[in-house]
N, C-alpha and C. Protein backbone atom coordinates (compact mmCIF):
# COMPACT_ATOMS: atom_id res chain seq x y z
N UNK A 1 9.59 12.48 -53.65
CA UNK A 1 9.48 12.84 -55.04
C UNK A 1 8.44 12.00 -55.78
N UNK A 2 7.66 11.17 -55.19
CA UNK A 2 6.68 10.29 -55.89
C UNK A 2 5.19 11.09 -56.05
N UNK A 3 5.28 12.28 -55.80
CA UNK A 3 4.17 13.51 -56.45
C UNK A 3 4.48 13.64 -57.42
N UNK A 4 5.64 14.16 -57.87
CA UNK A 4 6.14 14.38 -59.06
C UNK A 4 5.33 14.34 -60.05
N UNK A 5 5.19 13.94 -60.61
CA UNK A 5 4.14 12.94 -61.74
C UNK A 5 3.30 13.61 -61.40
N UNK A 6 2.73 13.62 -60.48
CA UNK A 6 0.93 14.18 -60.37
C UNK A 6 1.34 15.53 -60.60
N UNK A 7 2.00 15.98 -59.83
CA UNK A 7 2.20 17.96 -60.06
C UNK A 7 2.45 18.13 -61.29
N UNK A 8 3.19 17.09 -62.08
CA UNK A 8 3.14 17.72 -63.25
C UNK A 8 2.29 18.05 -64.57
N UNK A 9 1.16 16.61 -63.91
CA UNK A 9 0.14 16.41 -64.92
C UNK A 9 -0.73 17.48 -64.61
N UNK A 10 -0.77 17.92 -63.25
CA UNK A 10 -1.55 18.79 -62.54
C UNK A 10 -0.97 20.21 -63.47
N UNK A 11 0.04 20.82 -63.11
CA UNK A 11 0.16 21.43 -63.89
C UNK A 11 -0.42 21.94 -65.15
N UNK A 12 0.09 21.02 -65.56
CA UNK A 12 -0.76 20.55 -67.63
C UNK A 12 -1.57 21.03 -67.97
N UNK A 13 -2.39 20.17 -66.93
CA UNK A 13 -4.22 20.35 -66.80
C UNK A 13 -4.46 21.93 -66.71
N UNK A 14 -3.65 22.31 -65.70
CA UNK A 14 -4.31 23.70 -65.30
C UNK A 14 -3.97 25.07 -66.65
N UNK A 15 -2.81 24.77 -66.85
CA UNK A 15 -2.01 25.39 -68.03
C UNK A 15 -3.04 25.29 -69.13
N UNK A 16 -3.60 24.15 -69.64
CA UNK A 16 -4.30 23.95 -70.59
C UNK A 16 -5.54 24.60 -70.42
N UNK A 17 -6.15 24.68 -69.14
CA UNK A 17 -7.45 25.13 -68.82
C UNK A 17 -7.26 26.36 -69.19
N UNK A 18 -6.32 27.27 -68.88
CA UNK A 18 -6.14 28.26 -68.67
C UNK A 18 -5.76 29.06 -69.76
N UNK A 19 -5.56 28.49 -70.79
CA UNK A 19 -5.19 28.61 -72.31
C UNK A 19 -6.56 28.53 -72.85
N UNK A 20 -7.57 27.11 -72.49
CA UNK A 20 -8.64 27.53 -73.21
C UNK A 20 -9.97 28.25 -72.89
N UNK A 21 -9.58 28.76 -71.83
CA UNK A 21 -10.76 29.67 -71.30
C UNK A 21 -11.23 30.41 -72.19
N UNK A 22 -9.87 30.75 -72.85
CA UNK A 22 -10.22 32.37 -73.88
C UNK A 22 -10.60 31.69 -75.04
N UNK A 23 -11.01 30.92 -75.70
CA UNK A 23 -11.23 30.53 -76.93
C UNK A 23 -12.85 30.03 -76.74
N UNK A 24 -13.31 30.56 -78.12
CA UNK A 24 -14.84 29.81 -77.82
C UNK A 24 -15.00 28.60 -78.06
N UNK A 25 -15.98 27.95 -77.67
CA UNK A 25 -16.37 26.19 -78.31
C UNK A 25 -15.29 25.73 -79.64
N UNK A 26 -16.18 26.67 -81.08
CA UNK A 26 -15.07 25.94 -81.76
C UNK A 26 -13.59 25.97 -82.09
N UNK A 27 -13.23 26.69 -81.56
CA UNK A 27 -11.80 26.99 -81.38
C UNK A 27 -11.23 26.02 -80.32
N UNK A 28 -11.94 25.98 -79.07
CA UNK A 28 -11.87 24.37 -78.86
C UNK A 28 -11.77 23.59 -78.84
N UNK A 29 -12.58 23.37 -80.08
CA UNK A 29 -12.72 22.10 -80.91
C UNK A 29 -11.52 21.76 -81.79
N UNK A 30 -11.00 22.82 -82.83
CA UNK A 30 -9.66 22.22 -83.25
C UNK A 30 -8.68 22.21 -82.14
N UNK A 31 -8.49 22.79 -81.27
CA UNK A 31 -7.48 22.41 -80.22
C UNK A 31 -7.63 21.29 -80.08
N UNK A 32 -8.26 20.46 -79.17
CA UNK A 32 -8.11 19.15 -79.66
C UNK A 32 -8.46 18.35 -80.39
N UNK A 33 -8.75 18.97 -81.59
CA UNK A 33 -8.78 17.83 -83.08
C UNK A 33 -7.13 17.63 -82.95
N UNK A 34 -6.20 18.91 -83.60
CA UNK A 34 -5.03 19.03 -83.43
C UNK A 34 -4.17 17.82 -82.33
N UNK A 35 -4.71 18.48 -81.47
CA UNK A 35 -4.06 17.55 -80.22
C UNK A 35 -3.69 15.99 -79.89
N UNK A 36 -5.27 15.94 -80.36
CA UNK A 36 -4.94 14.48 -80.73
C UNK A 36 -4.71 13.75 -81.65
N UNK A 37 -4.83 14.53 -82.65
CA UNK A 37 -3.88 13.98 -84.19
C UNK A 37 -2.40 14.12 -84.02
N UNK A 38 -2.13 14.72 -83.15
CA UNK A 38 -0.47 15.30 -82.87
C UNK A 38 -0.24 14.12 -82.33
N UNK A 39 -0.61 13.52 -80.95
CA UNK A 39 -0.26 12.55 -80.28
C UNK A 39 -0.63 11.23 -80.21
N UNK A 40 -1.32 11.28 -81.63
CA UNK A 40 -2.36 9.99 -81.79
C UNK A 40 -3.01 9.82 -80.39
N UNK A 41 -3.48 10.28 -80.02
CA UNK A 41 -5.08 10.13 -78.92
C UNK A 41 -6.24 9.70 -79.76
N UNK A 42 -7.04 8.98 -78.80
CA UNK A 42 -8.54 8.57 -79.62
C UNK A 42 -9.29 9.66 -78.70
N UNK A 43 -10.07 10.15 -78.95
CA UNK A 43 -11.22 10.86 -77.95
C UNK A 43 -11.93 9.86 -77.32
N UNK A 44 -12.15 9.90 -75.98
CA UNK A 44 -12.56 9.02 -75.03
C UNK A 44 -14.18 9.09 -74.79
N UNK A 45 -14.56 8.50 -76.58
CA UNK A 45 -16.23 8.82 -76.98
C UNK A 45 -16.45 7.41 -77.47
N UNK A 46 -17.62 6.75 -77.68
CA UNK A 46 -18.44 6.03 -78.42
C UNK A 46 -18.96 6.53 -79.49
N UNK A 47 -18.94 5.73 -81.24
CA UNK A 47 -19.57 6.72 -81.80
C UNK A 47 -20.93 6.89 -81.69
N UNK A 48 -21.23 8.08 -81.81
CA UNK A 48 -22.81 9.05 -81.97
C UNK A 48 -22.72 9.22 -79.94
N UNK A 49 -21.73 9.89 -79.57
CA UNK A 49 -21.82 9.87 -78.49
C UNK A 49 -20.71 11.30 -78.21
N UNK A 50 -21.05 12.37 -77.52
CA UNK A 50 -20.47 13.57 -77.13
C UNK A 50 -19.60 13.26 -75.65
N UNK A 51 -18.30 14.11 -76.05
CA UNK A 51 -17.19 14.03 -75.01
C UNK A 51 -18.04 14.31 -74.18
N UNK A 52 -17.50 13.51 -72.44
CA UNK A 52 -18.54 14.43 -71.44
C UNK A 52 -16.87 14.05 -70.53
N UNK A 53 -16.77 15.01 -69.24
CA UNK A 53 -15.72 14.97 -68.36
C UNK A 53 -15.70 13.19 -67.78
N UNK A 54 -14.55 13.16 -67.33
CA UNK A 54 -14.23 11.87 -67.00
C UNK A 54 -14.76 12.34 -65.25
N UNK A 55 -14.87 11.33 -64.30
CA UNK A 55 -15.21 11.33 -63.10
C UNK A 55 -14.08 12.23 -62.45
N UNK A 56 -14.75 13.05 -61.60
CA UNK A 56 -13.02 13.71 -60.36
C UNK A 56 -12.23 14.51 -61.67
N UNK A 57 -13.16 15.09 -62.72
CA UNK A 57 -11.82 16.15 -63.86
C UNK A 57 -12.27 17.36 -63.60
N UNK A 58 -11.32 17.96 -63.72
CA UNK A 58 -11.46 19.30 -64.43
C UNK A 58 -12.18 19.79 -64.91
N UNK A 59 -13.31 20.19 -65.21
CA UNK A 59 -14.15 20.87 -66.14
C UNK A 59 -13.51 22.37 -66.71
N UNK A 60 -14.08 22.46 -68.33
CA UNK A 60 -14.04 23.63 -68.65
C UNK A 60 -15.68 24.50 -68.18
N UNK A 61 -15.47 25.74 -67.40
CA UNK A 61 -15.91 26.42 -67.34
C UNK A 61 -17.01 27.13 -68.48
N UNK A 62 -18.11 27.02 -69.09
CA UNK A 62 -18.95 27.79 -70.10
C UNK A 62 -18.61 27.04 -70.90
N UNK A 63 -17.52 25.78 -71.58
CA UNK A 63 -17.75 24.85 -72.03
C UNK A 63 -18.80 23.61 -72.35
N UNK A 64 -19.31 23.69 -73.78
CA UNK A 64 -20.52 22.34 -74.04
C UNK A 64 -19.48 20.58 -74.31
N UNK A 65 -19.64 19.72 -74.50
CA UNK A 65 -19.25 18.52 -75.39
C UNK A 65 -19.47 19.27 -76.35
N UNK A 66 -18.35 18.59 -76.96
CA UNK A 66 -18.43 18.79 -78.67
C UNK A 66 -19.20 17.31 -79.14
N UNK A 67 -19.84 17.50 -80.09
CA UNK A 67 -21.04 16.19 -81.16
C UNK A 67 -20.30 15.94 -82.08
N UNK A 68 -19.09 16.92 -82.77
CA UNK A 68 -18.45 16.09 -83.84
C UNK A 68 -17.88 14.82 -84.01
N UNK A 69 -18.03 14.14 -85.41
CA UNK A 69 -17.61 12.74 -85.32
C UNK A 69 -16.75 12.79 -85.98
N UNK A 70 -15.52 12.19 -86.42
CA UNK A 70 -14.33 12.22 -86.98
C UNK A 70 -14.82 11.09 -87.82
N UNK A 71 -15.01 10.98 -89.08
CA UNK A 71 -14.56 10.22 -89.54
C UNK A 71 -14.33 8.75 -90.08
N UNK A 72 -14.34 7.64 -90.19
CA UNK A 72 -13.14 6.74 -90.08
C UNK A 72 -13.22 5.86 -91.06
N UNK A 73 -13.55 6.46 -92.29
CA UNK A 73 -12.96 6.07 -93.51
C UNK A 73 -13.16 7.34 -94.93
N UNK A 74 -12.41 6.73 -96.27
CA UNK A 74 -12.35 7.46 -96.93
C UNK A 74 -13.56 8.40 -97.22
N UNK A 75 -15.00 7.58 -97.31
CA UNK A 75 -15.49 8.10 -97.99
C UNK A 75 -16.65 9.14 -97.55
N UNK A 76 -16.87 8.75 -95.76
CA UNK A 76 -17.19 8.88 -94.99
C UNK A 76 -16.76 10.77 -94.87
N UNK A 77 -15.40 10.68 -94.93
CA UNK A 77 -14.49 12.16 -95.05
C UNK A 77 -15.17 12.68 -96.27
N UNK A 78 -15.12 12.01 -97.33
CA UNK A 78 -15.16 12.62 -97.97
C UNK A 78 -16.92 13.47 -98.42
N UNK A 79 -18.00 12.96 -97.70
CA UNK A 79 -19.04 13.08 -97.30
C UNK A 79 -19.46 14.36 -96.41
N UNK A 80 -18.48 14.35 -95.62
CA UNK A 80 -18.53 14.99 -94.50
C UNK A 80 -17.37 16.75 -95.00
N UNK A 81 -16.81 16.51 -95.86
CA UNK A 81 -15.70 18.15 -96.41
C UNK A 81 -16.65 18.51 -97.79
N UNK A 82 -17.09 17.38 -98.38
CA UNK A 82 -17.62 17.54 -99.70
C UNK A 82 -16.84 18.54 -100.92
N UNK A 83 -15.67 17.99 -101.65
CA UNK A 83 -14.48 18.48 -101.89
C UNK A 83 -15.41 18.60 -103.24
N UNK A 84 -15.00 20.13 -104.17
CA UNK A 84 -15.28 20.30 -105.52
C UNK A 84 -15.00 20.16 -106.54
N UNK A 85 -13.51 20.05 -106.26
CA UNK A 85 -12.82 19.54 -107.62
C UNK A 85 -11.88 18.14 -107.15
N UNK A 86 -11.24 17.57 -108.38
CA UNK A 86 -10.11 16.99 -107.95
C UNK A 86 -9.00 17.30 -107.58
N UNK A 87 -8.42 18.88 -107.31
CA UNK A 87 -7.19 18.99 -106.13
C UNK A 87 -8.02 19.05 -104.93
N UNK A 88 -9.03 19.29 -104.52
CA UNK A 88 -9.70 19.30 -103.62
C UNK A 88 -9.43 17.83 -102.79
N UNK A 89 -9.63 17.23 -103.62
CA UNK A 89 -10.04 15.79 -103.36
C UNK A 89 -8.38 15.11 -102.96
N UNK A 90 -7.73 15.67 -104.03
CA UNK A 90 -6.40 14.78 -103.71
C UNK A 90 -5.96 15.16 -102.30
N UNK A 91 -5.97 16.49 -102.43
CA UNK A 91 -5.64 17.28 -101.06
C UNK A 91 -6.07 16.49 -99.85
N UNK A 92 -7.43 15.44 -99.93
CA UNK A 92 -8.69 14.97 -99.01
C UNK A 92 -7.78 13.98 -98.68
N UNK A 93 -7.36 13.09 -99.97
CA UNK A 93 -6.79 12.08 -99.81
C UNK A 93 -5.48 11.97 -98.50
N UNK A 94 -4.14 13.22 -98.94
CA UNK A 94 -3.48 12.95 -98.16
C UNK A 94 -3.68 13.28 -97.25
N UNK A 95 -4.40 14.12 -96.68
CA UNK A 95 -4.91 14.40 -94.90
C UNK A 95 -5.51 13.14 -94.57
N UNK A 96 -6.46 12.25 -95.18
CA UNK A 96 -7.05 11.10 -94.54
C UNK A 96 -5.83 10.34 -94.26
N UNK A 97 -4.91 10.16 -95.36
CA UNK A 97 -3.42 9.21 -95.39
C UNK A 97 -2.62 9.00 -93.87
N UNK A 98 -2.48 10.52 -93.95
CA UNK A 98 -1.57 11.00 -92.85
C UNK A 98 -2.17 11.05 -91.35
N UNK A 99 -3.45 11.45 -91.70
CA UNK A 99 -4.05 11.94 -90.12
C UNK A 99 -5.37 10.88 -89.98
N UNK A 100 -6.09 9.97 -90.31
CA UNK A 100 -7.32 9.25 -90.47
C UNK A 100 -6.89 7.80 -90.31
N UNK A 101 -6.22 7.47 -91.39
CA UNK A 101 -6.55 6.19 -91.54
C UNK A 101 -5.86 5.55 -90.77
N UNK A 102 -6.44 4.12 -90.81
CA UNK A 102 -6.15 3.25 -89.86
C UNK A 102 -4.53 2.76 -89.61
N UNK A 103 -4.02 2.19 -88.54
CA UNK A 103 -2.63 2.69 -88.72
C UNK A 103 -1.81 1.49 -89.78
N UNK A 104 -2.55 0.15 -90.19
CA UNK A 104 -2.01 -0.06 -91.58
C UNK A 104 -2.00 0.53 -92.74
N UNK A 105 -2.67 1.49 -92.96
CA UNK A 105 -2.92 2.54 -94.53
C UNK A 105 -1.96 3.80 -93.92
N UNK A 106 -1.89 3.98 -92.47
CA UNK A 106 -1.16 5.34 -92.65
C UNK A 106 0.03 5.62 -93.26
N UNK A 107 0.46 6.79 -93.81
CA UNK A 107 1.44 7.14 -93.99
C UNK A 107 1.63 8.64 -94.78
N UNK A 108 2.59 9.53 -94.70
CA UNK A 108 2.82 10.51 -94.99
C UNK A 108 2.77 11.01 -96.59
N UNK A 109 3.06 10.18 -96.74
CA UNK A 109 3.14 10.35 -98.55
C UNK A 109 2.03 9.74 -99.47
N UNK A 110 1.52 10.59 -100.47
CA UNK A 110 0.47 10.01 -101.37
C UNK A 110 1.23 9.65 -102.74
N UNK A 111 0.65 8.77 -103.71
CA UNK A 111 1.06 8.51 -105.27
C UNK A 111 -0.22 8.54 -105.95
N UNK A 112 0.00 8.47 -107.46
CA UNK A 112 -0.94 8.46 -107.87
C UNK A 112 -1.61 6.76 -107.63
N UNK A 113 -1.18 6.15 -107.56
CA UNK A 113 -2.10 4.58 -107.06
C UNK A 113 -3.06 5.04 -106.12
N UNK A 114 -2.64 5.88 -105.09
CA UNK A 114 -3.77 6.34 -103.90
C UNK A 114 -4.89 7.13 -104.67
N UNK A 115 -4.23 7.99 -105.69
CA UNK A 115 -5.31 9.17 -106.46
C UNK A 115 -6.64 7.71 -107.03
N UNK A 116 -6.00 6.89 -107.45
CA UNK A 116 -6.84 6.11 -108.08
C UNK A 116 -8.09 5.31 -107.15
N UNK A 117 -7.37 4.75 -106.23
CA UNK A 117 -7.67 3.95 -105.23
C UNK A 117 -9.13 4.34 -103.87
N UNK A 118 -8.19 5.67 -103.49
CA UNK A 118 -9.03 6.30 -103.24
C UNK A 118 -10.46 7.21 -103.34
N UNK A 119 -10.01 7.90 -104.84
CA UNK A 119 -11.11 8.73 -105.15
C UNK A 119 -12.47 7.35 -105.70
N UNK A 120 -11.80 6.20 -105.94
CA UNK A 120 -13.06 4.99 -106.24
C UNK A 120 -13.29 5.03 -105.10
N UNK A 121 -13.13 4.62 -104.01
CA UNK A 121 -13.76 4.25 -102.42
C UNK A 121 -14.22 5.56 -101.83
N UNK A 122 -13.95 6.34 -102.16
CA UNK A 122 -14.88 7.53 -101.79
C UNK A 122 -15.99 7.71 -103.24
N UNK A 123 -16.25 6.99 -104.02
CA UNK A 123 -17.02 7.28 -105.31
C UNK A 123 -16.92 8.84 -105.53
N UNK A 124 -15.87 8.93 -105.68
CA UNK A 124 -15.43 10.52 -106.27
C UNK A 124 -14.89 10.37 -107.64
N UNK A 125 -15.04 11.08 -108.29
CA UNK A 125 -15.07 11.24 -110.00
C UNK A 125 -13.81 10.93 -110.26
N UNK A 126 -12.77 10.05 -110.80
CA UNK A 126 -11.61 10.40 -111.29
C UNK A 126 -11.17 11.45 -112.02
N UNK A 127 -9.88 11.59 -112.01
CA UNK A 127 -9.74 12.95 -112.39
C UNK A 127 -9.48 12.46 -113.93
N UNK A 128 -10.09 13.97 -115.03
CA UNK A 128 -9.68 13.83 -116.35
C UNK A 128 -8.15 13.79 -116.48
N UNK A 129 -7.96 13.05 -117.79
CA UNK A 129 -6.42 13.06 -118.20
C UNK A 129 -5.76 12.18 -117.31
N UNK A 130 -4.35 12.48 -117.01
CA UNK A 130 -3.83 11.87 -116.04
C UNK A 130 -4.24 11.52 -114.12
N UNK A 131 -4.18 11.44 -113.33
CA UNK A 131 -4.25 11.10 -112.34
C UNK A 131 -3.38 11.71 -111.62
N UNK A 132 -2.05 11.51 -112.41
CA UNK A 132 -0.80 12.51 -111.76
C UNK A 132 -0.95 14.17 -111.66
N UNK A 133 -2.11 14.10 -112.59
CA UNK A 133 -2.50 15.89 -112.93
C UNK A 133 -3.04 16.23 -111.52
N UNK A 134 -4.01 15.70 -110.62
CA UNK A 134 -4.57 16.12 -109.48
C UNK A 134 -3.22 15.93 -108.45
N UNK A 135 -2.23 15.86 -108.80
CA UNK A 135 -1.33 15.95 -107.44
C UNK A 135 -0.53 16.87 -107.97
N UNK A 136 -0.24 17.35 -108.86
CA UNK A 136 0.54 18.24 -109.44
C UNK A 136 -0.20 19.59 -109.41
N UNK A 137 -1.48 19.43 -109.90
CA UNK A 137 -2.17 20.83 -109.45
C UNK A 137 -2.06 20.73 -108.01
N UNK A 138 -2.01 20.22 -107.26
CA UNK A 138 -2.56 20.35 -105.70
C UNK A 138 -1.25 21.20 -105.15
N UNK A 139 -0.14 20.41 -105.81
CA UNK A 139 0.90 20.94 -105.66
C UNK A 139 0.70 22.65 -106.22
N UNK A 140 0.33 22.63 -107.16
CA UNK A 140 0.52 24.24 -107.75
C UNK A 140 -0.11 25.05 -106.69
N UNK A 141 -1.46 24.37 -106.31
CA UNK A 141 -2.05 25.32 -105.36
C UNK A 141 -1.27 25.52 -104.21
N UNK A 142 -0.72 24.79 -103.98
CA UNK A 142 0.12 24.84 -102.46
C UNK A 142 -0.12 24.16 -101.32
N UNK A 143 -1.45 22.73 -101.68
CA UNK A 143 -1.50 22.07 -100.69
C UNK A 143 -1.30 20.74 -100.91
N UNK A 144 -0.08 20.41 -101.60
CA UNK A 144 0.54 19.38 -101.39
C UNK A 144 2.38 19.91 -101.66
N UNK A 145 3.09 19.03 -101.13
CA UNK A 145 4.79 19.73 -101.62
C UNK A 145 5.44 17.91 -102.46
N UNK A 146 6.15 18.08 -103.23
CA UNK A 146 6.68 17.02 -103.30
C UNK A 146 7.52 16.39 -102.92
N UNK A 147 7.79 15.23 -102.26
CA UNK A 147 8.93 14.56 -101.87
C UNK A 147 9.70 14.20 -102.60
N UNK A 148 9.45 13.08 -103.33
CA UNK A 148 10.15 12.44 -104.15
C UNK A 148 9.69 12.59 -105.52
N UNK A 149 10.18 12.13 -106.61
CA UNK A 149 9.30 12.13 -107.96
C UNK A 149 8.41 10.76 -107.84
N UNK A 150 6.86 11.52 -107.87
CA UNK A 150 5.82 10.84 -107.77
C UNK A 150 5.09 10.84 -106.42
N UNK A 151 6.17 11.44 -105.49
CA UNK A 151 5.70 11.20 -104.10
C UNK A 151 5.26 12.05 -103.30
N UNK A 152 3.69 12.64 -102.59
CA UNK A 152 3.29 14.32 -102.19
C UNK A 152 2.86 14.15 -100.92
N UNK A 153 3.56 15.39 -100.04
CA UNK A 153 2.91 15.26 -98.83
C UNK A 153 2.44 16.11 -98.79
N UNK A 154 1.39 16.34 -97.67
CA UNK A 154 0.27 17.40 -97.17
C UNK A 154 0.98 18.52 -96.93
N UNK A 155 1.12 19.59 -97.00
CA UNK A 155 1.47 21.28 -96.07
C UNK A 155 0.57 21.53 -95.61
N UNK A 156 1.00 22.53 -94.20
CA UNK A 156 0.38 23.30 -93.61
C UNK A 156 -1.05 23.66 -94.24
N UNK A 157 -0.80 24.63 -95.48
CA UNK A 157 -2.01 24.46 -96.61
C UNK A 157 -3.10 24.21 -96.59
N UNK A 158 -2.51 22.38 -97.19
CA UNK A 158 -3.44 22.19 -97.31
C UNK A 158 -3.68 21.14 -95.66
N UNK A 159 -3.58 21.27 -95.11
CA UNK A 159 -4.11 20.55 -93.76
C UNK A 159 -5.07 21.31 -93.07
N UNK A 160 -4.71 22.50 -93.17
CA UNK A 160 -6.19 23.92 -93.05
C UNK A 160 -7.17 23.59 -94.09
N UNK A 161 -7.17 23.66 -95.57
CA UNK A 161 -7.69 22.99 -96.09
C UNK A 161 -9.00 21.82 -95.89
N UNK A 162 -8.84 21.19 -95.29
CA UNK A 162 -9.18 20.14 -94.80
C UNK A 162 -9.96 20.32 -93.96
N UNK A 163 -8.93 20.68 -92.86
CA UNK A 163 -9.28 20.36 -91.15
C UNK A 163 -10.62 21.66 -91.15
N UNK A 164 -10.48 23.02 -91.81
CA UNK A 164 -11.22 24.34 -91.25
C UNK A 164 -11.73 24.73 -92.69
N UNK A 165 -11.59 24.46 -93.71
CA UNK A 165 -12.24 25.09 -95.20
C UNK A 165 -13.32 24.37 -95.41
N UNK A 166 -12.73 23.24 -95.94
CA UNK A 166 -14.00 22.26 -96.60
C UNK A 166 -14.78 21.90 -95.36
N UNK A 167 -16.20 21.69 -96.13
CA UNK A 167 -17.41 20.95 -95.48
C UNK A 167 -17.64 22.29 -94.08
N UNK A 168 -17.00 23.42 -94.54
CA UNK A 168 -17.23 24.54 -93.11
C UNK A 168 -19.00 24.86 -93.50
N UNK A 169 -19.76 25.33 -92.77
CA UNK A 169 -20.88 25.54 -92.52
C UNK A 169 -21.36 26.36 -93.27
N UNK A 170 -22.68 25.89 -93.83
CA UNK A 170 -23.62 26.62 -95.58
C UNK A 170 -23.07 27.71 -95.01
N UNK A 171 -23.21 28.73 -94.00
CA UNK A 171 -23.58 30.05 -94.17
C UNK A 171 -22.12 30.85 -94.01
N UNK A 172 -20.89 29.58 -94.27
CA UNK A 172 -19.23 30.29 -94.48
C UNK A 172 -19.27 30.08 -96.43
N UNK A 173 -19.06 31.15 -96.29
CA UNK A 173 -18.85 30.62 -98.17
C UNK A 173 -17.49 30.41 -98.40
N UNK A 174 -16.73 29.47 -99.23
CA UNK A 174 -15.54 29.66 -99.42
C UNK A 174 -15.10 30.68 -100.96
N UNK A 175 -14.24 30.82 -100.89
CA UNK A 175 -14.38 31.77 -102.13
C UNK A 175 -13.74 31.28 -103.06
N UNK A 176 -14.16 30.95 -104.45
CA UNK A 176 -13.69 31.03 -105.81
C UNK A 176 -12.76 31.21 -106.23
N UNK A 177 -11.93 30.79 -106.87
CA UNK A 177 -10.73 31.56 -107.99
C UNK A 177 -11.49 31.41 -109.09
N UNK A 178 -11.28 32.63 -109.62
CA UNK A 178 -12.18 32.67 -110.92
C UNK A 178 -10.97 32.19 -111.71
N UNK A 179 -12.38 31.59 -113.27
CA UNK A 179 -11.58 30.58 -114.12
C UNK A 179 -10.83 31.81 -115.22
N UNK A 180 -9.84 31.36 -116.07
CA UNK A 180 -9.16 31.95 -116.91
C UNK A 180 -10.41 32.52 -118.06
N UNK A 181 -10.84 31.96 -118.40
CA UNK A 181 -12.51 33.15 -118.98
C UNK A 181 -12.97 34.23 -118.47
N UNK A 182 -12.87 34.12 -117.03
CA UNK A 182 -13.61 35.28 -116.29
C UNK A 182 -12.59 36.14 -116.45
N UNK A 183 -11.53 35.73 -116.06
CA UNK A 183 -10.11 36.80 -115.66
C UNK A 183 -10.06 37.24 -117.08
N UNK A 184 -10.51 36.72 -118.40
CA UNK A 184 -10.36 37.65 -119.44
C UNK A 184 -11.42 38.43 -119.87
N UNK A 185 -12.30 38.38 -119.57
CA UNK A 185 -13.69 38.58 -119.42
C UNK A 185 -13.83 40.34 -118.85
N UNK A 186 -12.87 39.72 -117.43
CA UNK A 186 -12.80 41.16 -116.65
C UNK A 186 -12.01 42.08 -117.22
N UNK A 187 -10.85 41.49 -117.68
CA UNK A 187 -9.98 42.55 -118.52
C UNK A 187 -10.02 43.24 -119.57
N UNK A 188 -11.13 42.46 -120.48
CA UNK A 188 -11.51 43.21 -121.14
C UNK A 188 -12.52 44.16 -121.02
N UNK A 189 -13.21 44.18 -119.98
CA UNK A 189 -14.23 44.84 -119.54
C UNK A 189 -15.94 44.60 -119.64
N UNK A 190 -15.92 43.45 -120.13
CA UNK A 190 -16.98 43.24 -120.33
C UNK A 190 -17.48 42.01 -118.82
């Protein structure tokens, strides 16, 4: 029984191959973004340096390296999604919280101290009015939920948001909610 172990990793491997045959490059690519944010994995890269197979692996078949770089600080993210407003941004915040930062800053839940904290270290605009306002809209939009009073975690949402919306490529447009002017604008017909 001291195969064990290997057949099973063997397995894995093949299961996994075999799952991503059908997906193109970037579909790929969030598979294991995902993957290894799931299991805290580091990608086994240097930065400015593309995954390449480890010696004696597996290869994917019609598969390139992926060049993307993750990251590894606030502002860096925030550079790299280029968020438009401040729910945008708060939204930025708790995905970096939860899924980025280093594992003394991590944690699941944002406050407004982070709204503050953060959007300075990313030199992102504070938000007008309150501070608490960008987690409460984020909330309205649906990509943050609240825990506690004062306390917001990421959804599904907004972790798409993040991971596949923002900073997606000039020639994906994201689309607009038009502002309460327009929407009266239209109704009246003009």
């Amino acid at each position: 029984m001291a195969d064990a172990p290997s057949d099973q990793e063997l397995a894995a491997i093949q299961a996994i191959i075999s799952a991503l045959n059908t997906l193109d490059r970037e579909a790929r690519g969030r598979v294991f973004e995902y993957v290894f944010n799931r299991f805290g994995i580091s990608a086994p890269v240097s930065p400015g340096t593309s995954i390449t197979p480890w010696p004696g692996s597996l290869s994917l078949e019609g598969s390139a390296p992926s060049t993307s770089q993750t990251p590894t600080d606030i502002r860096s993210l925030r550079e790299q999604k280029q968020p438009r407003n401040a729910v945008e941004m708060a939204t930025l915040v708790a995905y970096y919280l939860s899924e980025l930062a280093p594992p003394s800053e991590k944690r699941p839940a944002i406050t407004t101290d982070d709204i503050e904290r953060y959007f300075k270290q990313a030199r992102f605009p504070l938000p007008g009015g309150k501070p608490n306002d960008a987690l409460t809209n984020a909330k309205t939009a649906g990509y943050l939920e609240q825990q506690e009073r004062g306390n917001y975690r990421l959804t599904p949402v907004g972790y798409n948001l993040v991971a596949h919306v923002l900073g997606a490529s000039k020639t994906t447009k994201r689309a607009r909610r038009p502002t309460p002017k327009k929407k009266a604008k239209r109704r009246a017909g003009r």
